[in-house]
PDB file of N, CA and C in Angstrom:
ATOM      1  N   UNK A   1      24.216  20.042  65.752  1.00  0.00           N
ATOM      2  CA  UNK A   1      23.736  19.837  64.399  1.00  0.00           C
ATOM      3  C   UNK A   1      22.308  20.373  64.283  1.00  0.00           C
ATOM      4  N   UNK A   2      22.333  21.233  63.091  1.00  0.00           N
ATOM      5  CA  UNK A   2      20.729  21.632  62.807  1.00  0.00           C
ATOM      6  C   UNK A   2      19.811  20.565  62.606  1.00  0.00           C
ATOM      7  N   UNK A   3      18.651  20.549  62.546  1.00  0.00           N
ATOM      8  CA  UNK A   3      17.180  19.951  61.979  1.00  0.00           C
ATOM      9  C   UNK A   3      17.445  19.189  60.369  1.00  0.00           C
ATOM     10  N   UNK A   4      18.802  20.370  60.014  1.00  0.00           N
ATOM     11  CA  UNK A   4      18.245  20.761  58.506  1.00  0.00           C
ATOM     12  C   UNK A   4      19.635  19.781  58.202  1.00  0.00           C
ATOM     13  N   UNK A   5      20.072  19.700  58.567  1.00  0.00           N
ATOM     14  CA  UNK A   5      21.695  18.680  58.533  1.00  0.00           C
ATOM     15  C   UNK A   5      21.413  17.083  58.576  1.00  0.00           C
ATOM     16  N   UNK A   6      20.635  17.398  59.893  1.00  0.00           N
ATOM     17  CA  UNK A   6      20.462  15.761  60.091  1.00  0.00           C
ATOM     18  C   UNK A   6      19.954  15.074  58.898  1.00  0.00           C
ATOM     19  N   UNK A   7      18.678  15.854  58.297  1.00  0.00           N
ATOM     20  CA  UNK A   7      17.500  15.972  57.092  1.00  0.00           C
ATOM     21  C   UNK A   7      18.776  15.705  56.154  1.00  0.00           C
ATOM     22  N   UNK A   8      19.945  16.132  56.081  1.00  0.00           N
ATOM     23  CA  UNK A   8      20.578  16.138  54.470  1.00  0.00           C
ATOM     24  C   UNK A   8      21.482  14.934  54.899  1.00  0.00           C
ATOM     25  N   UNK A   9      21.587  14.918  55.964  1.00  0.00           N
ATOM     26  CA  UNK A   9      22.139  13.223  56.221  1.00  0.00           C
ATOM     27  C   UNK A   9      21.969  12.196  56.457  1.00  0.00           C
ATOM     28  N   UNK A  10      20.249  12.189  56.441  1.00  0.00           N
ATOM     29  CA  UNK A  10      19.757  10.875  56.275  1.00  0.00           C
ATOM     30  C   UNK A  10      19.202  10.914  54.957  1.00  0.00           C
ATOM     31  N   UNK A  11      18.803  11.675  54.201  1.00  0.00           N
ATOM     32  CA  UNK A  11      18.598  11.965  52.529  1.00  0.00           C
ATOM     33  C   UNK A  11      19.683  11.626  51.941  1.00  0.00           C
ATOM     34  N   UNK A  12      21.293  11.667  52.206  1.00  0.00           N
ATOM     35  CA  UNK A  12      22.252  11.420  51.360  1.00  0.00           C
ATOM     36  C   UNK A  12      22.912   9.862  51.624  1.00  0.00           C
ATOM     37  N   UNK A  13      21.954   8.933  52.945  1.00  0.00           N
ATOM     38  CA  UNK A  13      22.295   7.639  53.324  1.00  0.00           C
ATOM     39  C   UNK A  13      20.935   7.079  52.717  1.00  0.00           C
ATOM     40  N   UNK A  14      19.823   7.453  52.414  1.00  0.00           N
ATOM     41  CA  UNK A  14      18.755   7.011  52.151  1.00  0.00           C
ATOM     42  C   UNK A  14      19.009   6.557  50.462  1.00  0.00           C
ATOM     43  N   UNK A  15      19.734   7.459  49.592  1.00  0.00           N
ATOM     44  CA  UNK A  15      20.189   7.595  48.461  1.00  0.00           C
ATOM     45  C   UNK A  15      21.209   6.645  48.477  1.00  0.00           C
ATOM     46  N   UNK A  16      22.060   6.077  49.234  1.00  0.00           N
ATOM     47  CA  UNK A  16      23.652   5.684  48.941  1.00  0.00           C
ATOM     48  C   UNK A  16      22.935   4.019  48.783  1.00  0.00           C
ATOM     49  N   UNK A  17      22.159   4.400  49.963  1.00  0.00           N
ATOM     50  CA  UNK A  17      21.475   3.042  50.467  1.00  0.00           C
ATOM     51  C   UNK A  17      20.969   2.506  49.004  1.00  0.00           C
ATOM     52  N   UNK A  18      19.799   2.942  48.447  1.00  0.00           N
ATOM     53  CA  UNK A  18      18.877   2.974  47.511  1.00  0.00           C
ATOM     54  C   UNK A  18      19.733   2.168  46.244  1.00  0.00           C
ATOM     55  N   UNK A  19      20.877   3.471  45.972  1.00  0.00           N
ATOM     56  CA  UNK A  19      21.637   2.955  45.016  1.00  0.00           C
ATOM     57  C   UNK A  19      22.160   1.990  44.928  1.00  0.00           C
ATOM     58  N   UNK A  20      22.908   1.123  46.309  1.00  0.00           N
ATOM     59  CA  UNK A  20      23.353   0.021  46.729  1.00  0.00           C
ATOM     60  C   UNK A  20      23.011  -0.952  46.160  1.00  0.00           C
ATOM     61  N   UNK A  21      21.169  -0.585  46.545  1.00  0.00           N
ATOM     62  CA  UNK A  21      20.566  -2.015  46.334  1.00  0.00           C
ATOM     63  C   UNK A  21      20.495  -2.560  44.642  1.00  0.00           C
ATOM     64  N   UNK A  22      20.071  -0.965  44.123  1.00  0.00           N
ATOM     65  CA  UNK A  22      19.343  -1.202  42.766  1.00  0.00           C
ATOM     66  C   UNK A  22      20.781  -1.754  41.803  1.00  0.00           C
ATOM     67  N   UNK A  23      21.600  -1.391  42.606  1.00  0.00           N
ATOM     68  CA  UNK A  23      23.145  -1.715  41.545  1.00  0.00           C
ATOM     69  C   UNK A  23      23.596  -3.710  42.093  1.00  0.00           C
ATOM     70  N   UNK A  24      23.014  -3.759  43.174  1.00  0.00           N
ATOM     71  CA  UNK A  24      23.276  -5.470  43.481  1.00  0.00           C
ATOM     72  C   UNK A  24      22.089  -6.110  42.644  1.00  0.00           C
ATOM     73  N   UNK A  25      20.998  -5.545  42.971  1.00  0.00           N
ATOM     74  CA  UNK A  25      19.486  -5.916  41.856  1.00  0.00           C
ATOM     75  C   UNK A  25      20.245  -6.282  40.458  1.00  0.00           C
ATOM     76  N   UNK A  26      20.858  -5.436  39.964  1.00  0.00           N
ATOM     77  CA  UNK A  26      21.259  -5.484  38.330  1.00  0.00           C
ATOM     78  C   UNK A  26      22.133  -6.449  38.122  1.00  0.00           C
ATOM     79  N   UNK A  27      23.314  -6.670  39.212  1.00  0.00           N
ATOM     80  CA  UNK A  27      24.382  -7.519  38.618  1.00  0.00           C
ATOM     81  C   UNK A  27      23.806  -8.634  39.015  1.00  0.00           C
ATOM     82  N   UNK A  28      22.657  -8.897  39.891  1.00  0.00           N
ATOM     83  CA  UNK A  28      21.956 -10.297  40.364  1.00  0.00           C
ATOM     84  C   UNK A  28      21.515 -10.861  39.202  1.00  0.00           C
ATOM     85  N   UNK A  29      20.676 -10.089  38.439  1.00  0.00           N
ATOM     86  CA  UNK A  29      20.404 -10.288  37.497  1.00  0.00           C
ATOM     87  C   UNK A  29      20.629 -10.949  36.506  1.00  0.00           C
ATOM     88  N   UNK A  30      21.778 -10.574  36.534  1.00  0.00           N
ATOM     89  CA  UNK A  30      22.605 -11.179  35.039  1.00  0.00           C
ATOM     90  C   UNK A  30      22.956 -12.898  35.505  1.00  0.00           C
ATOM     91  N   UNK A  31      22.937 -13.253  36.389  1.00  0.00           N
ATOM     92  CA  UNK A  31      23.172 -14.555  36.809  1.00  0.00           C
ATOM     93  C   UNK A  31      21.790 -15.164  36.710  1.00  0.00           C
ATOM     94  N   UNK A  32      20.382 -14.946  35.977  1.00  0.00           N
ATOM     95  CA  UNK A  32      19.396 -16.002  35.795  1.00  0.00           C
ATOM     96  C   UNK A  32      19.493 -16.186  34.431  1.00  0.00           C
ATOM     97  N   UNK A  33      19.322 -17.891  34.702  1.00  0.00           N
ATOM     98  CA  UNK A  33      19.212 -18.891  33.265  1.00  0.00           C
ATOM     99  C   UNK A  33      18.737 -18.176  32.608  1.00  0.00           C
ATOM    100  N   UNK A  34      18.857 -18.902  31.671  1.00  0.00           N
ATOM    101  CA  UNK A  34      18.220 -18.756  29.920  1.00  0.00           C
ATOM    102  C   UNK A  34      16.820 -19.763  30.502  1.00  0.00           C
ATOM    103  N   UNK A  35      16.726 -20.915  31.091  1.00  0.00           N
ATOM    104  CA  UNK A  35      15.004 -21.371  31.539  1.00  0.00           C
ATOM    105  C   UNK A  35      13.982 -20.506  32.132  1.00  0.00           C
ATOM    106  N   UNK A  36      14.954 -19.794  32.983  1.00  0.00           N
ATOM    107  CA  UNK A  36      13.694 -19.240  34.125  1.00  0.00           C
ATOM    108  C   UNK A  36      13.169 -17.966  32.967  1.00  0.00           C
ATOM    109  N   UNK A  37      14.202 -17.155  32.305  1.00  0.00           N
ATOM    110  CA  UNK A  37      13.890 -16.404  31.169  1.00  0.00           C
ATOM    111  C   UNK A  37      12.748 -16.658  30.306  1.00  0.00           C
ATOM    112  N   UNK A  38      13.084 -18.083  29.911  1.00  0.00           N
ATOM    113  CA  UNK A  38      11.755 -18.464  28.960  1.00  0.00           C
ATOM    114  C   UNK A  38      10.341 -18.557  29.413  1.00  0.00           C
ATOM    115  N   UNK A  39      10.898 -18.942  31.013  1.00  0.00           N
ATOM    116  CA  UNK A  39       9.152 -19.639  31.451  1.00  0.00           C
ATOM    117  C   UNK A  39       8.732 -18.117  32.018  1.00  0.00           C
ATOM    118  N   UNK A  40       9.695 -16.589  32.164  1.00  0.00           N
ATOM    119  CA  UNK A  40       8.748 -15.850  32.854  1.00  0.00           C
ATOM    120  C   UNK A  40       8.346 -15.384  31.287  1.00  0.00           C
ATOM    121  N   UNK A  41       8.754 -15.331  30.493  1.00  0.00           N
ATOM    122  CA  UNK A  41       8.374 -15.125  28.588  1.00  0.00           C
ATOM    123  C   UNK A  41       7.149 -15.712  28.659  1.00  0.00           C
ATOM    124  N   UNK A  42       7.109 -16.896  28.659  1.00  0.00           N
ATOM    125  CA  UNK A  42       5.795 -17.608  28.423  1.00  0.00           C
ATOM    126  C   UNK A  42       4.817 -17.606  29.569  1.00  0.00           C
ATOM    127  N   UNK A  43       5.242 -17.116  30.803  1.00  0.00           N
ATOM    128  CA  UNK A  43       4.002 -16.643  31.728  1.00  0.00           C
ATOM    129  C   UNK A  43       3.173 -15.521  31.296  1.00  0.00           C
ATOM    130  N   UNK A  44       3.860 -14.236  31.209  1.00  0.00           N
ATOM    131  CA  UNK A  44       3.653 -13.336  30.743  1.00  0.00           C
ATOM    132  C   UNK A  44       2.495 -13.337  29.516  1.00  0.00           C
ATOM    133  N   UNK A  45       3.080 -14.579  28.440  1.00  0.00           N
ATOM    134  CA  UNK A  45       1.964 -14.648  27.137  1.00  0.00           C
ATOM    135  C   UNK A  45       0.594 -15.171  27.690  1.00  0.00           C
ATOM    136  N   UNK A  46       0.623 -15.958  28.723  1.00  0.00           N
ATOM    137  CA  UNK A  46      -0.453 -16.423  29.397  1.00  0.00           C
ATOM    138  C   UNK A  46      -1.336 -15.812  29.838  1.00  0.00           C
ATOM    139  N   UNK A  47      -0.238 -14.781  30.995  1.00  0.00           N
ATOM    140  CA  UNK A  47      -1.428 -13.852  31.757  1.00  0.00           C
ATOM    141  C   UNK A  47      -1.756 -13.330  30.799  1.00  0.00           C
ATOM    142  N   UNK A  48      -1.215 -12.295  29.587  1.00  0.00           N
ATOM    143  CA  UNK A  48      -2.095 -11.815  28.817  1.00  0.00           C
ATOM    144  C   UNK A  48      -3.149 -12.505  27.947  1.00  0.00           C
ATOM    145  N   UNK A  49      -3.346 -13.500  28.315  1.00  0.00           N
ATOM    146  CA  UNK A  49      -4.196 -14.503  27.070  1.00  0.00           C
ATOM    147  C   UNK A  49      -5.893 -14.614  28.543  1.00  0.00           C
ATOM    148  N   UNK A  50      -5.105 -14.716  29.348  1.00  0.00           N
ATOM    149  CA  UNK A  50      -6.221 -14.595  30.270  1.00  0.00           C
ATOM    150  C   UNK A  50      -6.498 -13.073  30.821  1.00  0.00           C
ATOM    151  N   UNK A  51      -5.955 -12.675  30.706  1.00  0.00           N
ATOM    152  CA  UNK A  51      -6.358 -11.045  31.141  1.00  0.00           C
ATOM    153  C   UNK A  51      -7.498 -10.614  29.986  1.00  0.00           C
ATOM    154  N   UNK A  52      -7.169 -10.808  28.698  1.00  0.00           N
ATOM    155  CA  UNK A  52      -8.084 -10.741  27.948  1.00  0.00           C
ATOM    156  C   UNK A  52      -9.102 -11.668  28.256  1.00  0.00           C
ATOM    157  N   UNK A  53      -9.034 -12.702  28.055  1.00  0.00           N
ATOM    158  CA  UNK A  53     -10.281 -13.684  28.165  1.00  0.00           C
ATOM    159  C   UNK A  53     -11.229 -12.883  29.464  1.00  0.00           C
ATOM    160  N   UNK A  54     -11.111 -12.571  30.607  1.00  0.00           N
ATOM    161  CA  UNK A  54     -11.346 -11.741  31.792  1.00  0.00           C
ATOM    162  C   UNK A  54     -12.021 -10.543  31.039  1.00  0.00           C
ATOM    163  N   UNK A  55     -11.294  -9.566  30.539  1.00  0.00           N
ATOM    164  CA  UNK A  55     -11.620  -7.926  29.882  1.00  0.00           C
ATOM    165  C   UNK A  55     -12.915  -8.719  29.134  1.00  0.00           C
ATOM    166  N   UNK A  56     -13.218  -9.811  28.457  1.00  0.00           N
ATOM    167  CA  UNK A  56     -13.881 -10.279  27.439  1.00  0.00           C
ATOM    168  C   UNK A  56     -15.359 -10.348  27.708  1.00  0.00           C
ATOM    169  N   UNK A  57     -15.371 -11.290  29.106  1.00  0.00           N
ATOM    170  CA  UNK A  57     -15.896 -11.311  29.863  1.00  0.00           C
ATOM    171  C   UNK A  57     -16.583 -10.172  30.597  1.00  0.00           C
ATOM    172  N   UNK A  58     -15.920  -9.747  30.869  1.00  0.00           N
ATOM    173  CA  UNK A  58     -16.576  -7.977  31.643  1.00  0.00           C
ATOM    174  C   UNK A  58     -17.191  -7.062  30.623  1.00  0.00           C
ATOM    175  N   UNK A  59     -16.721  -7.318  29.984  1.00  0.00           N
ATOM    176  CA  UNK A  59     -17.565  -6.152  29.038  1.00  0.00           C
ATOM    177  C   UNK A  59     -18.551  -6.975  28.235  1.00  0.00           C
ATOM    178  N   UNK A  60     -18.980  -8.261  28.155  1.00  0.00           N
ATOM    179  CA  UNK A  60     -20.304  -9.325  27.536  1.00  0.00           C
ATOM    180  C   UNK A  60     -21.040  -9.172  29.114  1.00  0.00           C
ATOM    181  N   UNK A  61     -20.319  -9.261  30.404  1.00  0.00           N
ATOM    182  CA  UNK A  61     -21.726  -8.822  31.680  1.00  0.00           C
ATOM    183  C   UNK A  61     -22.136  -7.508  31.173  1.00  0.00           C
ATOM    184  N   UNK A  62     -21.485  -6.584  31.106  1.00  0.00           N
ATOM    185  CA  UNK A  62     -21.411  -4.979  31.127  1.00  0.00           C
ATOM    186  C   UNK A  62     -22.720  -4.908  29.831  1.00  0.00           C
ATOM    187  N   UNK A  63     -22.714  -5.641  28.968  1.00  0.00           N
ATOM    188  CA  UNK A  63     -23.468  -5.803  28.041  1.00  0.00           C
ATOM    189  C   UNK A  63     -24.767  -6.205  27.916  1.00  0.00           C
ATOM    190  N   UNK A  64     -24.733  -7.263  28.381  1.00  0.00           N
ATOM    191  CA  UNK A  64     -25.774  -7.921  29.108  1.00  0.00           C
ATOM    192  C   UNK A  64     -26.713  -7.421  29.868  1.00  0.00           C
ATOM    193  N   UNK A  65     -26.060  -6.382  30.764  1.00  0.00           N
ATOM    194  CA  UNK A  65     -26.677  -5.559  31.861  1.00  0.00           C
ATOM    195  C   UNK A  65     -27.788  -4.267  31.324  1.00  0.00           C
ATOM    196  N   UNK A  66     -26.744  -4.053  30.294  1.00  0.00           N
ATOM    197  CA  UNK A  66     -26.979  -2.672  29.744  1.00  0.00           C
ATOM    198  C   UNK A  66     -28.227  -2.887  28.771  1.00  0.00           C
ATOM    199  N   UNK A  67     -28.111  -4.344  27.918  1.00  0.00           N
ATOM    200  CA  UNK A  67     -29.289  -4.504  26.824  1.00  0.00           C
ATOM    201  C   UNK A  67     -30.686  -5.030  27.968  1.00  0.00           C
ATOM    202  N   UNK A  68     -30.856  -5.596  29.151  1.00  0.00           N
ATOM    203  CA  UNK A  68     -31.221  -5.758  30.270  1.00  0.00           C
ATOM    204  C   UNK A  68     -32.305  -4.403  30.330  1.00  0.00           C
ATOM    205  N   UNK A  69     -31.352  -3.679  30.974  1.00  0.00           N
ATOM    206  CA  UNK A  69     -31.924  -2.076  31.781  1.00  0.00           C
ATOM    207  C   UNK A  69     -32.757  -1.494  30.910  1.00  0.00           C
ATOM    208  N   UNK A  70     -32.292  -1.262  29.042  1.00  0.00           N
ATOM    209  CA  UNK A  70     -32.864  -0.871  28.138  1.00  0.00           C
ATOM    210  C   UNK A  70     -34.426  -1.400  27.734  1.00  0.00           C
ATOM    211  N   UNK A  71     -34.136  -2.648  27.955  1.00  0.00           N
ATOM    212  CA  UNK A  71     -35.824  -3.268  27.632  1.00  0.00           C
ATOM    213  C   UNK A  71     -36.626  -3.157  28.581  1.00  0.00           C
TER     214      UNK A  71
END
């Protein structure tokens, strides 16, 4: 067997593999509640409520710094 064979036969198990998973991933899927659904819904609204509060923050230091340096 060539270099170049082996290369297309672990590329075409690397792929079978890959697909395997992402197709068990999907039908796994479909088996979570309607709860866990809601609470990753309402995590999600959270982190973004604090991600902002954070961005809010950084840019009032960033501010701070900057009216600082100027005077």
């Amino acid at each position: 067997m060539s270099k170049f064979n082996v290369l297309r036969s672990v590329r075409a198990r690397a792929v079978a593999v890959a697909s395997a998973v992402t197709a068990a991933a999907g039908s796994a899927s479909a088996a979570v509640p309607a709860d866990v659904t809601t609470a990753l819904s309402d995590m999600k609204a959270d982190g973004l409520v604090v991600a902002g509060a954070v961005l809010v923050a950084v840019i009032a230091v960033a501010a701070v710094k900057f009216i600082r340096r100027g005077l």
